[in-house]
C-alpha atoms as a PDB file:
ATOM      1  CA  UNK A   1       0.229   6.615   6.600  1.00  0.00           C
ATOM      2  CA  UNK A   2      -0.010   9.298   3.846  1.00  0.00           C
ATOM      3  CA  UNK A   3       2.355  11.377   6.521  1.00  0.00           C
ATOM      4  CA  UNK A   4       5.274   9.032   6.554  1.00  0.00           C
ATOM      5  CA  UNK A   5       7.734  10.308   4.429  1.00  0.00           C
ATOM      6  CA  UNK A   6       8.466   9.149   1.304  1.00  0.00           C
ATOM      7  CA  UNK A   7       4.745   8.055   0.172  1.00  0.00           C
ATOM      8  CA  UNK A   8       3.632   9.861  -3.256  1.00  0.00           C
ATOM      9  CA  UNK A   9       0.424   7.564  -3.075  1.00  0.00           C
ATOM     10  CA  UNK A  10      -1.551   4.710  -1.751  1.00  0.00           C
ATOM     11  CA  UNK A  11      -3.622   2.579  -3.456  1.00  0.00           C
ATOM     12  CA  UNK A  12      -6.089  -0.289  -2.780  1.00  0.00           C
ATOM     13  CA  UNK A  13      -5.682  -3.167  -4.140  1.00  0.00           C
ATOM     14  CA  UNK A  14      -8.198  -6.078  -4.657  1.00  0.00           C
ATOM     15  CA  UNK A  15     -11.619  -5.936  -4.014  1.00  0.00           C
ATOM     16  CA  UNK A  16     -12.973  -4.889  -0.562  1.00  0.00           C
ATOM     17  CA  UNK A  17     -13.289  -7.033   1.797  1.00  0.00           C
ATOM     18  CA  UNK A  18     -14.652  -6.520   5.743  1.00  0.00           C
ATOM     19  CA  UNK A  19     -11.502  -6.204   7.993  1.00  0.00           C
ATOM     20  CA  UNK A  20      -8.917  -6.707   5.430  1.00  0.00           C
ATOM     21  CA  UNK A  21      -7.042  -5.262   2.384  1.00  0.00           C
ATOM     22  CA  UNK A  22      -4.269  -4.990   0.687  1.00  0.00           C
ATOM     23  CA  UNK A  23      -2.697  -1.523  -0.271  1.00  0.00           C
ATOM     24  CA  UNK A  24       0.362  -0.836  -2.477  1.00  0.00           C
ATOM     25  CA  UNK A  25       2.958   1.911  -1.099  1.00  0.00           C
ATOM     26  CA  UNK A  26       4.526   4.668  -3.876  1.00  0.00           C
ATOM     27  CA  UNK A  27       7.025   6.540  -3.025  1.00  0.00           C
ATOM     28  CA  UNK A  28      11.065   6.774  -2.902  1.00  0.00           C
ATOM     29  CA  UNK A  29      12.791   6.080   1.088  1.00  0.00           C
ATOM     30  CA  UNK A  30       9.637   4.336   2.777  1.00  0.00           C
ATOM     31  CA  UNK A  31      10.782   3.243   5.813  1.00  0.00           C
ATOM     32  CA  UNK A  32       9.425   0.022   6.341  1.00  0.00           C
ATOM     33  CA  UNK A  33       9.557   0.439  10.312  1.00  0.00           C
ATOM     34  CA  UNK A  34       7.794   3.268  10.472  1.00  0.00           C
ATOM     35  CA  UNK A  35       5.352   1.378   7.874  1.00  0.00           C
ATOM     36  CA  UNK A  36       5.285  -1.605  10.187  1.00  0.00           C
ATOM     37  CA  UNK A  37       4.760   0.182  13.268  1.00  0.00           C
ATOM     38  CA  UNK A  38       1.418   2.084  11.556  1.00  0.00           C
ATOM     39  CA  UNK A  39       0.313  -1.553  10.423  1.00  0.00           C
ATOM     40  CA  UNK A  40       1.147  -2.984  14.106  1.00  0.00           C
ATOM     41  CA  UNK A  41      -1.288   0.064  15.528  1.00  0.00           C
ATOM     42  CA  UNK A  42      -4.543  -1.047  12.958  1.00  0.00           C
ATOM     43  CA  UNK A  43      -3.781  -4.438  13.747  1.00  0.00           C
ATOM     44  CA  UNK A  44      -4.863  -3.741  17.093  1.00  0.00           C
ATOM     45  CA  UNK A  45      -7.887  -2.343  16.212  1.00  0.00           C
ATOM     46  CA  UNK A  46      -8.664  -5.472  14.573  1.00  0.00           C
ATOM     47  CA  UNK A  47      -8.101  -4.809  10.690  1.00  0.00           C
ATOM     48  CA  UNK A  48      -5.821  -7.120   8.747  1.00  0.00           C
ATOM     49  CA  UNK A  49      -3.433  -4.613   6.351  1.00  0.00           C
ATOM     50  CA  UNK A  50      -1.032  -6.580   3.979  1.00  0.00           C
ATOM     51  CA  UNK A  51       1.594  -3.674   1.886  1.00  0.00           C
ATOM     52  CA  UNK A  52       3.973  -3.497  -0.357  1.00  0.00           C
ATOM     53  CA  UNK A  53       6.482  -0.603  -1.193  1.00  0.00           C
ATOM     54  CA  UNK A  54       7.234   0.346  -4.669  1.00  0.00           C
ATOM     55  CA  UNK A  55       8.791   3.226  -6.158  1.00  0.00           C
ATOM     56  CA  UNK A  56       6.579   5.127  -9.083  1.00  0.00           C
ATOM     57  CA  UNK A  57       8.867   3.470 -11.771  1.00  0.00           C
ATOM     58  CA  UNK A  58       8.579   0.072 -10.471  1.00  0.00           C
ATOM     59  CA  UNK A  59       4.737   0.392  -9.891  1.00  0.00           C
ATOM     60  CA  UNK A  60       4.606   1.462 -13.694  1.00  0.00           C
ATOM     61  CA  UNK A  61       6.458  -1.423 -14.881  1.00  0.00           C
ATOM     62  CA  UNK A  62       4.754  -4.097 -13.159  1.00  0.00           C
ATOM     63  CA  UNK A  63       1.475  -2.341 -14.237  1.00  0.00           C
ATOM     64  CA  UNK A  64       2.448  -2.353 -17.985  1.00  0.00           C
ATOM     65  CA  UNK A  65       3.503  -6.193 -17.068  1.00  0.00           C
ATOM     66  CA  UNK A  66      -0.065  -6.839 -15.750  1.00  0.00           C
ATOM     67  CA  UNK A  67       1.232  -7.963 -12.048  1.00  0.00           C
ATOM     68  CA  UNK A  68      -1.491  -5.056 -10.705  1.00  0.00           C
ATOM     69  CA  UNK A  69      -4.547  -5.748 -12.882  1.00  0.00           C
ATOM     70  CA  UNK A  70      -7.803  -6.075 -11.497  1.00  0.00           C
ATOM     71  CA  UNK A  71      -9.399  -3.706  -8.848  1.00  0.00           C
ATOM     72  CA  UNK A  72      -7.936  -0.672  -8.111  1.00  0.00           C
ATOM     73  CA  UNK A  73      -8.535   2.145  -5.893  1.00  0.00           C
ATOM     74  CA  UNK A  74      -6.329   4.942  -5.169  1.00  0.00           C
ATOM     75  CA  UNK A  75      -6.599   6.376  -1.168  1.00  0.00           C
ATOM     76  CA  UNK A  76      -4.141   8.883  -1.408  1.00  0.00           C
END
């Protein structure tokens, strides 16, 4: 996913869990097509992959808020 373009980073969020997780998008343009068609392929392969695209400024924001508290772990 990390060669789509438009993604500065992706991080994990939430604890790990077997055949799921949850990742947060940053970046500026992310096409969510081209996102959806990545998270069609993994799907497939039998791994659950729930996203959200934010842009670095929003990501900071909602951090300082407290919206993405808890576990954390950046992929890319």
């Amino acid at each position: 996913a990390k060669s789509l373009a438009g993604i500065q980073s992706i991080i994990q969020h939430g604890g790990k869990r077997k055949g799921k997780a949850n990742i947060l998008l940053i970046g500026e343009g992310i096409s969510t097509a081209a996102v959806e068609e990545v998270c069609r392929k993994i799907r497939e392969k039998g791994f659950e992959l729930k996203y959200v695209t934010l842009t670095k400024d929003q990501y900071e924001q909602m951090t300082k808020m407290g919206l993405y508290s808890g576990e954390k772990e950046v992929i890319v």
